[in-house]
Each structure stands twice: as structure tokens, then as C-alpha cells.
Protein backbone atom coordinates (compact mmCIF):
# COMPACT_ATOMS: atom_id res chain seq x y z
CA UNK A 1 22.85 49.32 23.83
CA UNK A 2 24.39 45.50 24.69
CA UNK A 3 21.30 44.57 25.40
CA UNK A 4 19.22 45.68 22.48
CA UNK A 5 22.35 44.27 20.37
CA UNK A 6 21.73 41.10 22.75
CA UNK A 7 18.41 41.18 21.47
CA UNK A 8 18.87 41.59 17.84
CA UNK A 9 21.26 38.30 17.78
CA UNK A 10 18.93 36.74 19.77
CA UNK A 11 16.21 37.26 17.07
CA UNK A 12 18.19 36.36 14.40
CA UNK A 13 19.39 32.93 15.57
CA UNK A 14 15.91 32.23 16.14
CA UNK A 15 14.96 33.60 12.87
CA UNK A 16 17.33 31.20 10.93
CA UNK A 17 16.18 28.25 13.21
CA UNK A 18 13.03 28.98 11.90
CA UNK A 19 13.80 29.42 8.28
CA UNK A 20 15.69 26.15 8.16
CA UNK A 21 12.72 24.06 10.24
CA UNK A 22 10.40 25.89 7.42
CA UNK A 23 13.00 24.75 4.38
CA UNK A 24 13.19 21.43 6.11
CA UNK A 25 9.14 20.98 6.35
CA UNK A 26 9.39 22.79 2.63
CA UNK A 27 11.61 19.97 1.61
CA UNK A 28 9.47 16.78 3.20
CA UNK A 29 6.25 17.76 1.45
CA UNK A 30 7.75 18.41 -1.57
CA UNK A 31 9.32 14.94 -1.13
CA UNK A 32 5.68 13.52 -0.39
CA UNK A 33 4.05 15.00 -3.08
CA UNK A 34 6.81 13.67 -5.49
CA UNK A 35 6.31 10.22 -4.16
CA UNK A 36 2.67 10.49 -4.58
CA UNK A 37 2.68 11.71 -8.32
CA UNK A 38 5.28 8.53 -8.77
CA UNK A 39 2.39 6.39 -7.10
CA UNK A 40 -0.45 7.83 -8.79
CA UNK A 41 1.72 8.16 -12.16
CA UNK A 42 2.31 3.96 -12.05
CA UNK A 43 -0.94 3.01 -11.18
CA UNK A 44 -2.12 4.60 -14.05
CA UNK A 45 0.81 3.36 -16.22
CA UNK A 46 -0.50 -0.01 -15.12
CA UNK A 47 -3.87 0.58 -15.68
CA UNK A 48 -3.65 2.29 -19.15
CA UNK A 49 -1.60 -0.92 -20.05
CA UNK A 50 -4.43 -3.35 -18.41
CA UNK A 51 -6.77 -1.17 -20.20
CA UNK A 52 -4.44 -1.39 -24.05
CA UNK A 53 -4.41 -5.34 -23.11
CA UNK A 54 -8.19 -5.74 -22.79
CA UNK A 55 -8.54 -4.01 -25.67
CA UNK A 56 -5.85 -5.42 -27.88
CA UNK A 57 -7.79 -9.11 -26.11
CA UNK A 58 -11.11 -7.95 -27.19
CA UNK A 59 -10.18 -6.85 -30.57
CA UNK A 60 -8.33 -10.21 -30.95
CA UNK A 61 -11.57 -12.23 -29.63
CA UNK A 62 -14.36 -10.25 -32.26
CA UNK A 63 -11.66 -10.65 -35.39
CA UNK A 64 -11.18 -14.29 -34.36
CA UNK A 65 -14.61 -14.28 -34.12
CA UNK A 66 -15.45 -13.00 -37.40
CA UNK A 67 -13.08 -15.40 -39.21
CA UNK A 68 -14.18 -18.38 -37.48
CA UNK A 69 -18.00 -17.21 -38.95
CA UNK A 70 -16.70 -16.31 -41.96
CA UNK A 71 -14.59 -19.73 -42.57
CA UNK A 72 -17.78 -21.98 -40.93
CA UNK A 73 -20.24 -19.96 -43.59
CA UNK A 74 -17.74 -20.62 -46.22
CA UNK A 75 -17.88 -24.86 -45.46
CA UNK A 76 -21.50 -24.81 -45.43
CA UNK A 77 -22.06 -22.60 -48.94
CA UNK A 78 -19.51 -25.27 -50.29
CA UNK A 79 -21.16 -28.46 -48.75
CA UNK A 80 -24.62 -27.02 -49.95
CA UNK A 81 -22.87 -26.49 -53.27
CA UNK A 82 -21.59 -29.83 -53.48
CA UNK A 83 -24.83 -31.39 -52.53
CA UNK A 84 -26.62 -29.60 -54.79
CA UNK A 85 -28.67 -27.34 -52.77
């Protein structure tokens, strides 16, 4: 009867060795995979915000565009007005 008692304590020390290396491995990859959605979450913070710059750039560059076409049409209708053509 010791023995089998012996036994029994035995397997349960090992058994909560094993469920605290198993929390413990639980614990890192959770960890990991936190750090990772951080990573992944920034770069695409970063590149949504490239991406909203480019945009805001090339909406900037065709309504600059525009006006400077618009203004340079404008100086020629009035210098062919004024010239009589």
C-alpha cells in the first residue's frame, strides 16, 4: 500500500511539472503570436498611411493640375480676346 501511495505522489508531482512546462509553453506562444499581430498590425498602420499619403499626393497633383490648365486656358481666351481673335 506505501508503495502504490509512493506511486500516486510520484505521478502527481510529475503531473504538475508537466502542466506548468505546458502553461509555460502556453504562455510563450501566446506571447509570440501577440508580438506578431503588433508587427503585422504596424506595418499595415504604416502602409495604410503611405497608401492615404499617395493618395492625398496624387489627388493634390491632378487638382493642381487642373487649375494650372484651367488658369493657362483662361490667359490665352483673354489674350485672344484682347487681340481680337
Amino acid at each position: 500500500m506505501q508503495s502504490y501511495i509512493s506511486d500516486l505522489e510520484e505521478q502527481h508531482a510529475m503531473f504538475l511539472q508537466t502542466m506548468v512546462q505546458l502553461e509555460q509553453e502556453a504562455s510563450d506562444r501566446v506571447l509570440l503570436l501577440q508580438e506578431g499581430l503588433h508587427r503585422s498590425s504596424q506595418a499595415a498602420l504604416a502602409y495604410r498611411t503611405k497608401l492615404d499619403d499617395y493618395d492625398k499626393n496624387d489627388f493634390l497633383e491632378k487638382v493642381c493640375a487642373v487649375v494650372y490648365h484651367s488658369l493657362f486656358h483662361s490667359q490665352r481666351l483673354e489674350t485672344l480676346r484682347r487681340f481680337g481673335l
